[in-house]
C-alpha atoms as a PDB file:
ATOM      1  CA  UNK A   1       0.000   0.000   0.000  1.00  0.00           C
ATOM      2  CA  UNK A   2       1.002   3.573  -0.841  1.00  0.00           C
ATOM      3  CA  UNK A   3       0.270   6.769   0.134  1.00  0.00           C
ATOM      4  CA  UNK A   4       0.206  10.160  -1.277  1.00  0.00           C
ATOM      5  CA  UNK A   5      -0.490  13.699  -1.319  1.00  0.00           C
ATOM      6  CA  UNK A   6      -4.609  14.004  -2.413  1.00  0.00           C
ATOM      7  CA  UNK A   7      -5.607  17.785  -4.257  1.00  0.00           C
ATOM      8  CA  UNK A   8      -8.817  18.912  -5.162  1.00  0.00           C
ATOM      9  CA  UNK A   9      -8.849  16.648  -8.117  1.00  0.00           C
ATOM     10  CA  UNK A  10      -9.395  13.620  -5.472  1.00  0.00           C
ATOM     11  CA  UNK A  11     -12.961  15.128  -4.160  1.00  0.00           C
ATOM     12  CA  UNK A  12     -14.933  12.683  -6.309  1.00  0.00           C
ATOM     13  CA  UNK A  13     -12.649  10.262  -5.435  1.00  0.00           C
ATOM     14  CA  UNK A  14     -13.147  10.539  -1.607  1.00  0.00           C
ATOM     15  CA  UNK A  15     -16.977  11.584  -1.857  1.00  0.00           C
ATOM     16  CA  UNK A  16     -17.115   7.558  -3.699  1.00  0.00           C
ATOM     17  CA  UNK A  17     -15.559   6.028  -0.198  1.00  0.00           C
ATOM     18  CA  UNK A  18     -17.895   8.265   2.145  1.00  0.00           C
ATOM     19  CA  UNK A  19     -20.129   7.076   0.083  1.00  0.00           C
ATOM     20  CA  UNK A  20     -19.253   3.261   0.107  1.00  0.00           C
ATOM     21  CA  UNK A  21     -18.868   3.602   4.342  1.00  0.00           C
ATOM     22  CA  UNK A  22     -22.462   5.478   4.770  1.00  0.00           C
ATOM     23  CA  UNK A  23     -23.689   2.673   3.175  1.00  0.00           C
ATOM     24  CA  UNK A  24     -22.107   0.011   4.387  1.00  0.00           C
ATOM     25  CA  UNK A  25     -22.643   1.106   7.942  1.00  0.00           C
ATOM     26  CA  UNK A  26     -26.395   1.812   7.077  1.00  0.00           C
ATOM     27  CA  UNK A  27     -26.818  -1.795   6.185  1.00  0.00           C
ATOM     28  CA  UNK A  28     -25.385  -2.779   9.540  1.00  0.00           C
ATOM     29  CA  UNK A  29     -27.902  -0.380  11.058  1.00  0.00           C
ATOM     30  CA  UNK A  30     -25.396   2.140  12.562  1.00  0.00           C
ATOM     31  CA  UNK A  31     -26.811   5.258  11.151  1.00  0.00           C
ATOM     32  CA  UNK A  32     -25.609   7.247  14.558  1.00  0.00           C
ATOM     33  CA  UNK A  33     -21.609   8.538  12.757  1.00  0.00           C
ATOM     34  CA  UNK A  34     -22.654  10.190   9.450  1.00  0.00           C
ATOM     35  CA  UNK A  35     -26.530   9.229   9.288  1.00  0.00           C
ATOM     36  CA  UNK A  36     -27.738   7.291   5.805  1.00  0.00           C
ATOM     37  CA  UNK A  37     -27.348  10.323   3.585  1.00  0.00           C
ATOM     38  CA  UNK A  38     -24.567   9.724   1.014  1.00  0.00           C
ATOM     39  CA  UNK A  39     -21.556  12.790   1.235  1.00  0.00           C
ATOM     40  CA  UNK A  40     -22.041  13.280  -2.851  1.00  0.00           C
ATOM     41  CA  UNK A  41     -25.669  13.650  -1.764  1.00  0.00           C
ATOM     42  CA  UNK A  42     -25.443  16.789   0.844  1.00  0.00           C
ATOM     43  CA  UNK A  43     -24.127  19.709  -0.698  1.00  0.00           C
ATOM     44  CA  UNK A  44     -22.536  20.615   3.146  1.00  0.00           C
ATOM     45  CA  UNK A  45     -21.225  17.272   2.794  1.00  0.00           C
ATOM     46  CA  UNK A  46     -19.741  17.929  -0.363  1.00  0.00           C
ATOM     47  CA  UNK A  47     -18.437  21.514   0.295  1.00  0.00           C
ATOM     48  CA  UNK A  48     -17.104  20.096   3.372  1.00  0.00           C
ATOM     49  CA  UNK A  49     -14.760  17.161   1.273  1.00  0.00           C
ATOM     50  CA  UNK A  50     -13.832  19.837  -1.624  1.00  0.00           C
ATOM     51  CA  UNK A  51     -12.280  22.161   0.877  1.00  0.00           C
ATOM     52  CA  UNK A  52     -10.329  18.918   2.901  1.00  0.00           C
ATOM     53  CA  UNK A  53      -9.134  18.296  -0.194  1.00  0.00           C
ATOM     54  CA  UNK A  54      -8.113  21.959  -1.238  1.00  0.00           C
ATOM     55  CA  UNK A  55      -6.850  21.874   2.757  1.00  0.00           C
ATOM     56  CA  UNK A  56      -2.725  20.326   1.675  1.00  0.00           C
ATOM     57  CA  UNK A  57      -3.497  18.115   4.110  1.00  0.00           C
ATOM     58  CA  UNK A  58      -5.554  15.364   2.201  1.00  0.00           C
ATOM     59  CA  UNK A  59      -3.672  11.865   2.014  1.00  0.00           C
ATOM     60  CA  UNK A  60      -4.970   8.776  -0.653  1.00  0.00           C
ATOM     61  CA  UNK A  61      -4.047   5.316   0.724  1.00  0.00           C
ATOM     62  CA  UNK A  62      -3.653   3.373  -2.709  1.00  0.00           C
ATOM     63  CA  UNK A  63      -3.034  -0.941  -3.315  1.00  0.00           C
ATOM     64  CA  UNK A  64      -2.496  -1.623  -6.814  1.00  0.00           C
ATOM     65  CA  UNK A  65      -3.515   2.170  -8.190  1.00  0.00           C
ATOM     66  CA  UNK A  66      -7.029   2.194  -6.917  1.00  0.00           C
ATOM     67  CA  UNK A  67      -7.422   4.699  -3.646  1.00  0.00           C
ATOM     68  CA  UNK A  68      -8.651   2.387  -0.581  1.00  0.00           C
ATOM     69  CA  UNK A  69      -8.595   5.223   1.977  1.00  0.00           C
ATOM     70  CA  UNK A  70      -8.179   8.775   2.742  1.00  0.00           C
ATOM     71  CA  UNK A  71      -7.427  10.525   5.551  1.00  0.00           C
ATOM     72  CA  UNK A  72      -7.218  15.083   6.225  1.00  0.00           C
ATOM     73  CA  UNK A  73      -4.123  16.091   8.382  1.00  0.00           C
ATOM     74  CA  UNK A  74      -4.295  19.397   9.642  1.00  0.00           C
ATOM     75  CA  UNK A  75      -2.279  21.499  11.759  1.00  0.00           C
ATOM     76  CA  UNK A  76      -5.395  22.306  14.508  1.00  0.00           C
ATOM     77  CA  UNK A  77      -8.087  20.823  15.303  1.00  0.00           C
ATOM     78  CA  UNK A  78     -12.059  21.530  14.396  1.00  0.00           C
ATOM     79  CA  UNK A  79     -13.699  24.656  16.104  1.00  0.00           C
ATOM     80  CA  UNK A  80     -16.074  22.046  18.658  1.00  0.00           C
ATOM     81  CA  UNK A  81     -12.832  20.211  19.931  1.00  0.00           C
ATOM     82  CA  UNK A  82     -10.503  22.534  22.867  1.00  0.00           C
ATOM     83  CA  UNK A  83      -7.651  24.565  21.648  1.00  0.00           C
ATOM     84  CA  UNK A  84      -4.346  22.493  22.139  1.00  0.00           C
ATOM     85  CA  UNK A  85      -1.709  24.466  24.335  1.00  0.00           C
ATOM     86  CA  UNK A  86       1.058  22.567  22.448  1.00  0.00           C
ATOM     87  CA  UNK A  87       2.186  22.023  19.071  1.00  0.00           C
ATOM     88  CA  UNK A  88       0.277  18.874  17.460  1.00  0.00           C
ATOM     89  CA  UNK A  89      -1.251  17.571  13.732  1.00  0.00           C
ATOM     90  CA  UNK A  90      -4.893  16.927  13.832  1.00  0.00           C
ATOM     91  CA  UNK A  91      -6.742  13.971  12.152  1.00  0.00           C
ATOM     92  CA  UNK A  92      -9.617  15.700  10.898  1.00  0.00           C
ATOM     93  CA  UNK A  93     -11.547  13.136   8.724  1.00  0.00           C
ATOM     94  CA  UNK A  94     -10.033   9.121   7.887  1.00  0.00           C
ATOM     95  CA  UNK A  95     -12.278   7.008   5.989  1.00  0.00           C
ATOM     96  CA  UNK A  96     -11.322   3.691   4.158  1.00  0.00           C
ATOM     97  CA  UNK A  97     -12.933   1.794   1.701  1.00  0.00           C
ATOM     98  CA  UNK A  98     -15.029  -2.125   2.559  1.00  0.00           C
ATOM     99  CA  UNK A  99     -13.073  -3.993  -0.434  1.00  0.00           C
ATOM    100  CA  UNK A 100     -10.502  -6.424   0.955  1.00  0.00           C
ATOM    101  CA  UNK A 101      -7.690  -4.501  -0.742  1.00  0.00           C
ATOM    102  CA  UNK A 102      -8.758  -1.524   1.227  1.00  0.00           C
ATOM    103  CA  UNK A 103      -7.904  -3.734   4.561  1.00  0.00           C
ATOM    104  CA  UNK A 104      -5.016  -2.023   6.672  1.00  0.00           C
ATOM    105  CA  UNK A 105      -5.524   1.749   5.202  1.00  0.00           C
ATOM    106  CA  UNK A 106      -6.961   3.213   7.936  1.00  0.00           C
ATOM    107  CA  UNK A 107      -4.032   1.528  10.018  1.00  0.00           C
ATOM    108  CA  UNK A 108      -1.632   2.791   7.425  1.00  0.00           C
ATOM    109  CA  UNK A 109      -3.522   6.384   7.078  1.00  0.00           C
ATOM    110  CA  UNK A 110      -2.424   6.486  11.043  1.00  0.00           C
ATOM    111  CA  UNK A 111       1.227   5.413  10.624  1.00  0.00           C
ATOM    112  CA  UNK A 112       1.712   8.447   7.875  1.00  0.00           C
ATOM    113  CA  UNK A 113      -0.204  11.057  10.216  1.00  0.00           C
ATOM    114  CA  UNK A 114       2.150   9.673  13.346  1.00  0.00           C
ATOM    115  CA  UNK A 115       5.799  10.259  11.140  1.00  0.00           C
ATOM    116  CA  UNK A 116       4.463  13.732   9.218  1.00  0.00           C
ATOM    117  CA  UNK A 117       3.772  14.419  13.017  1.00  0.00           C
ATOM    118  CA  UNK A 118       7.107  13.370  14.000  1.00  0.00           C
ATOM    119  CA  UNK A 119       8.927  15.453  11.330  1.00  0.00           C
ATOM    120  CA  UNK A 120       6.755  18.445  11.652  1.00  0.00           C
ATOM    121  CA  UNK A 121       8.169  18.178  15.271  1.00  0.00           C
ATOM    122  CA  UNK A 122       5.140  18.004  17.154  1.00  0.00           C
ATOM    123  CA  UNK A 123       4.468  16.618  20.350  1.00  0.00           C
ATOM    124  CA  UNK A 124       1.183  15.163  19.645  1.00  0.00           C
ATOM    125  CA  UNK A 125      -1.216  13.786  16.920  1.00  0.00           C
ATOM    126  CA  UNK A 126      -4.821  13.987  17.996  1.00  0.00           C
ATOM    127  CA  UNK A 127      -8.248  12.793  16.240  1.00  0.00           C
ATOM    128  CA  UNK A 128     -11.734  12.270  16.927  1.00  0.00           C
ATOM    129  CA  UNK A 129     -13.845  10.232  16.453  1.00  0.00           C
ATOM    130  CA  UNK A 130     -18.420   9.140  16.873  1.00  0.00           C
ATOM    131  CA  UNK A 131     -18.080   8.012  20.407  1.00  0.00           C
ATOM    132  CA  UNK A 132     -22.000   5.852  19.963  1.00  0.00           C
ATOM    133  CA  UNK A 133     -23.143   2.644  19.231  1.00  0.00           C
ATOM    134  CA  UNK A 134     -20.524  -0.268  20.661  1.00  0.00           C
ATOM    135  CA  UNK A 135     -17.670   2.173  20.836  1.00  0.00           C
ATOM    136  CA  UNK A 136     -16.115   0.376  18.466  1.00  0.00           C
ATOM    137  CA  UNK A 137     -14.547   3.171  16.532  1.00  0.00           C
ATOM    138  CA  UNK A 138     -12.967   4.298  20.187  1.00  0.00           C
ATOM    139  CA  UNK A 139     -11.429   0.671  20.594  1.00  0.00           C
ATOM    140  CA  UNK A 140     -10.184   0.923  16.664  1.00  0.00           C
ATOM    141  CA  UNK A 141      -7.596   4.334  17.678  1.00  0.00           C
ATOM    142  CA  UNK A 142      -6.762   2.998  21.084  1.00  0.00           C
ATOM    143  CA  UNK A 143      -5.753  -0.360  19.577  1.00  0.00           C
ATOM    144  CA  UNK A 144      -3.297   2.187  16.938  1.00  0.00           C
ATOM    145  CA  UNK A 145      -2.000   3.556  20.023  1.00  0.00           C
ATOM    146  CA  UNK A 146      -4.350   6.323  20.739  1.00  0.00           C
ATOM    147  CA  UNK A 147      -5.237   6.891  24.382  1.00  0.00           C
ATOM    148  CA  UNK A 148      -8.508   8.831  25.223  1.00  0.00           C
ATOM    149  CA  UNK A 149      -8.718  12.387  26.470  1.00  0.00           C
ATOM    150  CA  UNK A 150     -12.222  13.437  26.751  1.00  0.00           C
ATOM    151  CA  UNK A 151     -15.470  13.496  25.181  1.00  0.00           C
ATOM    152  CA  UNK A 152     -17.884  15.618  23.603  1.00  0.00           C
ATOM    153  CA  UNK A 153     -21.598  15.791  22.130  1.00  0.00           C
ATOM    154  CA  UNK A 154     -21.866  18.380  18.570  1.00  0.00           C
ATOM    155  CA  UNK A 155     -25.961  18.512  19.148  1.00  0.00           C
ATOM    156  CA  UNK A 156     -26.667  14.799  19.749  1.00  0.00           C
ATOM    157  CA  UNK A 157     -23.591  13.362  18.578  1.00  0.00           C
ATOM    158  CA  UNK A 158     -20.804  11.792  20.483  1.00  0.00           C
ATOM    159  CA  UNK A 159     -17.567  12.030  20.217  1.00  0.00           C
ATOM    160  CA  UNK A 160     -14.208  11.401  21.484  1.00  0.00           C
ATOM    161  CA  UNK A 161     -11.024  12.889  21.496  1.00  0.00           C
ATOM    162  CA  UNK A 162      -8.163  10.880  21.406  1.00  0.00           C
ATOM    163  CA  UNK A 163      -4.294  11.610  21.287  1.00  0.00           C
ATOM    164  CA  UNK A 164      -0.994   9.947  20.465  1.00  0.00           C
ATOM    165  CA  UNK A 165       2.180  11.388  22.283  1.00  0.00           C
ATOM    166  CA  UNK A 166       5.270  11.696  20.230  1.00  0.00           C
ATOM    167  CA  UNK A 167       8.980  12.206  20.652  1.00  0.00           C
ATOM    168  CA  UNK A 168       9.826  15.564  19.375  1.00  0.00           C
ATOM    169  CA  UNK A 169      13.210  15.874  17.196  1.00  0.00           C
ATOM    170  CA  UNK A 170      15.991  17.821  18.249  1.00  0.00           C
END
């Protein structure tokens, strides 16, 4: 699997896997992260991927030329999650696709955020993430090393921040 720098080009591109994981999680009945709305269906939605992927920050996770997962890296984090008082990178959106070549991008996704982190000399990477249903999302960044720091609710929504600790070069 490889990994590169997304543009604006790539907004159809990651609308398709929103897509694929709104309905995929639909059909499992967990509407509660992104409801059963496709992204290429909500124009906020779709604003909301073109300007990720205008952002610099947008990564593609590719196997064999086909993109199985895309993740926005940002130097802060959104305006509902507290201010950090240190210098960090900020996980702002990861999705990956349900085809078994797309298995391993989210994991991989995390491994590029963690060393742009490390480079960027930063002393953390944080993320969030829905917080409902079996927590399973929650378990999926603490099992990549994540540790919890508190949660939140945007209207009815919950969430949870989470944060990786890095060593910060000299």
């Amino acid at each position: 699997m490889t990994v590169r720098s997304g543009t604006v080009s790539d907004a159809m591109t990651v609308l398709g896997l929103f897509d694929d994981a709104v309905r995929w999680l639909t059909a499992k009945g967990q509407t509660g992260q992104w409801g059963t709305t496709p992204f290429s269906e909500s124009p906020k939605r779709v604003l909301q991927v073109e300007r990720w992927c205008d952002s610099g920050g947008l990564r593609i996770a590719e196997r064999y030329g086909e993109a199985v997962g895309a993740m926005v890296l940002l130097p802060e984090a959104p305006a509902y999650v507290p201010v950090s008082d240190e210098p960090e990178l900020y996980v702002v959106g990861l999705v990956s696709g349900r085809q078994a070549a797309a298995r391993g991008a989210g994991r991989t996704l995390l491994e590029t955020a963690r060393q742009e982190a490390v480079a960027a000399g930063v002393s953390r990477l944080r993320v969030d993430c829905w917080a409902g249903g079996d927590g399973a999302l929650v378990d999926f960044y603490v099992s990549a090393g994540f540790t919890r720091l508190h949660g939140f609710e945007v209207g009815d929504w919950p969430g949870q921040v989470l944060e990786l600790r890095l060593r910060r070069h000299r």
